[in-house]
Protein backbone atom coordinates (compact mmCIF):
# COMPACT_ATOMS: atom_id res chain seq x y z
CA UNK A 1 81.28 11.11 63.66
CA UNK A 2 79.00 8.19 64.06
CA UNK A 3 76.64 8.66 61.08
CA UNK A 4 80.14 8.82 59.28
CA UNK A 5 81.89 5.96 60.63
CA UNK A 6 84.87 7.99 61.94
CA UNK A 7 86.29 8.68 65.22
CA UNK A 8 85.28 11.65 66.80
CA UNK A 9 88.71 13.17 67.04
CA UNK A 10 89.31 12.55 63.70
CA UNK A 11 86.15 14.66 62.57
CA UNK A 12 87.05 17.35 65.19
CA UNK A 13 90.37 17.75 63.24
CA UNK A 14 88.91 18.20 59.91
CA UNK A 15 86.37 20.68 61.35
CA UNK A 16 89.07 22.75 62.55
CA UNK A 17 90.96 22.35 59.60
CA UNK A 18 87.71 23.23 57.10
CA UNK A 19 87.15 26.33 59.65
CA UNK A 20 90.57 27.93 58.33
CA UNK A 21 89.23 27.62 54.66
CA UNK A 22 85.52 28.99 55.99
CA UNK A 23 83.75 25.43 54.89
CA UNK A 24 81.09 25.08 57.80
CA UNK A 25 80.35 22.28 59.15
CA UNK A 26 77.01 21.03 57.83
CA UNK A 27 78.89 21.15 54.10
CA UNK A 28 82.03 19.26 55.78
CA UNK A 29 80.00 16.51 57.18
CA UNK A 30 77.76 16.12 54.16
CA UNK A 31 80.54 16.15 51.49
CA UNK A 32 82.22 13.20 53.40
CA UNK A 33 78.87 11.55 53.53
CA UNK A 34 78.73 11.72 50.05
CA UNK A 35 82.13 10.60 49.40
CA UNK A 36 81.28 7.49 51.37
CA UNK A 37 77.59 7.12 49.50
CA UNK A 38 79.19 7.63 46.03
CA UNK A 39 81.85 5.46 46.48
CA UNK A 40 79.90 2.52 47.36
CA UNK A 41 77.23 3.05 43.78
CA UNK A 42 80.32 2.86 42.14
CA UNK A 43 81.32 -0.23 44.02
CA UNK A 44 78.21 -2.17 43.89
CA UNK A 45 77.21 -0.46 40.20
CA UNK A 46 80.33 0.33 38.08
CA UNK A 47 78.95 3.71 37.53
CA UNK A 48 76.98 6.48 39.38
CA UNK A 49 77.41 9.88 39.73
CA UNK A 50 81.50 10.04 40.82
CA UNK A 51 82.25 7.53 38.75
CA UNK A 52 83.78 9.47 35.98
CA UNK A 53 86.15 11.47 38.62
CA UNK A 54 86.71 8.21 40.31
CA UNK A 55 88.36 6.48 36.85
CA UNK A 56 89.78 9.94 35.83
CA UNK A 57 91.88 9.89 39.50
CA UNK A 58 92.76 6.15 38.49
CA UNK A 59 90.78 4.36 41.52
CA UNK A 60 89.19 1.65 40.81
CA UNK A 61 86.29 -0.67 42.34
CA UNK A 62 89.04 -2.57 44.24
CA UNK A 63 91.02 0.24 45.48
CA UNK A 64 87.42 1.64 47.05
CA UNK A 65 86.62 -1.87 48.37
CA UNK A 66 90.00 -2.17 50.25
CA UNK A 67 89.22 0.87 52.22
CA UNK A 68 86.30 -1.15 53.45
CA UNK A 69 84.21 1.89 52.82
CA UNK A 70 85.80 3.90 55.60
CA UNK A 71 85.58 7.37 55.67
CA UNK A 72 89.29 8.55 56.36
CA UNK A 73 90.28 5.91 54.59
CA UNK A 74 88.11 6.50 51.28
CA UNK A 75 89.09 10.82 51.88
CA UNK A 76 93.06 9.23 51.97
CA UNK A 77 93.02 7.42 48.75
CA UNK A 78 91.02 10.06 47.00
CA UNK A 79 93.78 12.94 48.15
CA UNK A 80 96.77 10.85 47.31
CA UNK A 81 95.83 10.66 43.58
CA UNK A 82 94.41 14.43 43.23
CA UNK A 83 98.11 15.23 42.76
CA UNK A 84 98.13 13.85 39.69
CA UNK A 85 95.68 16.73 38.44
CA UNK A 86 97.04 20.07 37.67
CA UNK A 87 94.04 21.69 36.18
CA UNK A 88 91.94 23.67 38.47
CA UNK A 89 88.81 23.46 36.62
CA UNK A 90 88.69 19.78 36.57
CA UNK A 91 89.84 19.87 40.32
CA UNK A 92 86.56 21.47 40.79
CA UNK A 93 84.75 18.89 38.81
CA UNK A 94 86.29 15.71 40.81
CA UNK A 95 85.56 17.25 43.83
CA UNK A 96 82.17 18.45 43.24
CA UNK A 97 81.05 14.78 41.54
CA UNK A 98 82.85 13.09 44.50
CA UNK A 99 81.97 15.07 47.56
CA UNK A 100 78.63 16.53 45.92
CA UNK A 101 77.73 19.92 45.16
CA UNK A 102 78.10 22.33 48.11
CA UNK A 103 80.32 20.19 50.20
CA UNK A 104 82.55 19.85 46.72
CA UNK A 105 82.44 23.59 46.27
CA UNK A 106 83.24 24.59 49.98
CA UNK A 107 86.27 21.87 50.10
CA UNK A 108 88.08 22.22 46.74
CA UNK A 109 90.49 24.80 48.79
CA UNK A 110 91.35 22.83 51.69
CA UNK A 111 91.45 19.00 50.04
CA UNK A 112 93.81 20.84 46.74
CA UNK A 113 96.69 21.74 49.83
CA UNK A 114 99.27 19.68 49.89
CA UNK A 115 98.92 16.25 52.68
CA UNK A 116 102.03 18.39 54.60
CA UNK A 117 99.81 21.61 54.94
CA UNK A 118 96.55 19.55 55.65
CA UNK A 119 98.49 17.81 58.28
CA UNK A 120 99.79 20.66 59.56
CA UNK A 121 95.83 22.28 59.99
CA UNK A 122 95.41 19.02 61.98
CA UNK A 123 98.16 19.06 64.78
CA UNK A 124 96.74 23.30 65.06
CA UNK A 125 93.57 21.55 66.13
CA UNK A 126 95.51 19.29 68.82
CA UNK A 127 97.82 21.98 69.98
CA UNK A 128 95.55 24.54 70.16
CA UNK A 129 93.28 21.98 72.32
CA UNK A 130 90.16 22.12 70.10
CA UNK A 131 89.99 18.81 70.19
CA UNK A 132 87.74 17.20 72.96
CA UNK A 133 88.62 14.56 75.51
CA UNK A 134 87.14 11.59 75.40
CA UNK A 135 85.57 12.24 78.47
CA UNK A 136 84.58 15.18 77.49
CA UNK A 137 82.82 14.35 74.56
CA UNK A 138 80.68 11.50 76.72
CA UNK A 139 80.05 14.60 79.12
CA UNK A 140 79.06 16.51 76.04
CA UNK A 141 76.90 13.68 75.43
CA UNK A 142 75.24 13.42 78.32
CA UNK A 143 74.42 17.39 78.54
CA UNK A 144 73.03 16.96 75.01
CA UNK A 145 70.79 14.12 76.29
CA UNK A 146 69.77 15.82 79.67
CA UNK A 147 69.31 19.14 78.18
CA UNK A 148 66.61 17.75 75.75
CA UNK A 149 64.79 15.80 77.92
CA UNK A 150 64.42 18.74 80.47
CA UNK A 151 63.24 21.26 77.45
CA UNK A 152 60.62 18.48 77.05
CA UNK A 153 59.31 18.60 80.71
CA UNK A 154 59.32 22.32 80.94
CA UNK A 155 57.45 22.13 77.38
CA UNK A 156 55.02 19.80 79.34
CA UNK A 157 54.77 21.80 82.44
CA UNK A 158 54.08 25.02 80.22
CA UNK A 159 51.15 23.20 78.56
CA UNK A 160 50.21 21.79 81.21
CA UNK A 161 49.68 25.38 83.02
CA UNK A 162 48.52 26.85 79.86
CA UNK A 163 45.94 24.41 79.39
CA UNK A 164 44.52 24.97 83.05
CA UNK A 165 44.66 28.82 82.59
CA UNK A 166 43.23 29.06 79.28
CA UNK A 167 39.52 28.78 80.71
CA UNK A 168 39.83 32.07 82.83
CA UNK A 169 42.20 33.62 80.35
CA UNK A 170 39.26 33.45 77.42
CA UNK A 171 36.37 34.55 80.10
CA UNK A 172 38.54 37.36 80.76
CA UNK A 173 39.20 38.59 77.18
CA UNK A 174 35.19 37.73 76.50
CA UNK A 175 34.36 40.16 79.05
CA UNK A 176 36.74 42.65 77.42
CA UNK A 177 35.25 42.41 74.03
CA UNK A 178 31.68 42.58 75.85
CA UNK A 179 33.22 45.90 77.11
């Protein structure tokens, strides 16, 4: 959510939403990270690799610059003029030049539903209480954090023990070759 510039809750509802269509999460995250990225080449360049699909959905520079390059706000202005294409194949296209390859391919089924079904796939995700707390994500957090940092020291402890046992662990399989 950080990397992305979104609010955690906000991610969480897309993730459950992009579950129901089988998109995992790696290509959900990355596709909106590439929304963001090739939206702002074709802000500061006029061109780049979306920027066909961008002028073929009618958006221009300014329309991308007043979302402030904001993720939900960028994925809203892309999905409220994808209505106005009916063919599937150049669905497919859009999508894959704007969100990139895989997370293009992986999303075309979820992003072509309608804004009622998508929003319905969201309010699943807070009634069915996958969505974390605030509290719990900083608890999340926090296990995250402490759960690293003890792997470390039992990383260190085992080489530290390894390292002092290693002497009388070779002289022992020296004598067993000499055997």
């Amino acid at each position: 959510a950080v990397r992305l510039g979104v609010g955690t809750r906000w991610l969480e509802e897309w993730q459950y939403a992009a579950q129901q269509y089988g998109i995992d999460n790696d290509a959900l995250v990355d596709g909106f990270k590439e929304l963001g990225l090739r939206a702002d080449e074709f802000v500061v360049t006029g061109s780049g690799g979306a920027a066909d699909a961008f002028k073929r959905l009618g958006i221009t520079v300014k329309d991308l610059r007043g979302t402030a390059g904001e993720t939900d706000k960028l994925l809203d202005l892309v999905l409220s003029r994808m209505g106005k294409i009916e063919n599937d194949a150049a669905k497919q296209r859009i999508f894959d030049e704007i969100f990139g390859g895989s997370g293009g391919e992986q999303m075309v089924a979820l992003l072509t539903q309608s804004r009622e079904e998508i929003d319905k796939l969201r309010q699943a995700a807070r009634d069915s209480g996958s969505i974390l707390s605030d509290e719990d994500i900083e608890q999340s957090r926090l296990y995250n954090r402490q759960m690293s940092d003890m792997s470390k020291m039992l990383g260190s402890i085992g080489s530290t023990i390894a390292g002092a046992l290693l002497p009388t662990i070779n002289e022992w399989l020296g004598g067993i070759l000499e055997l």
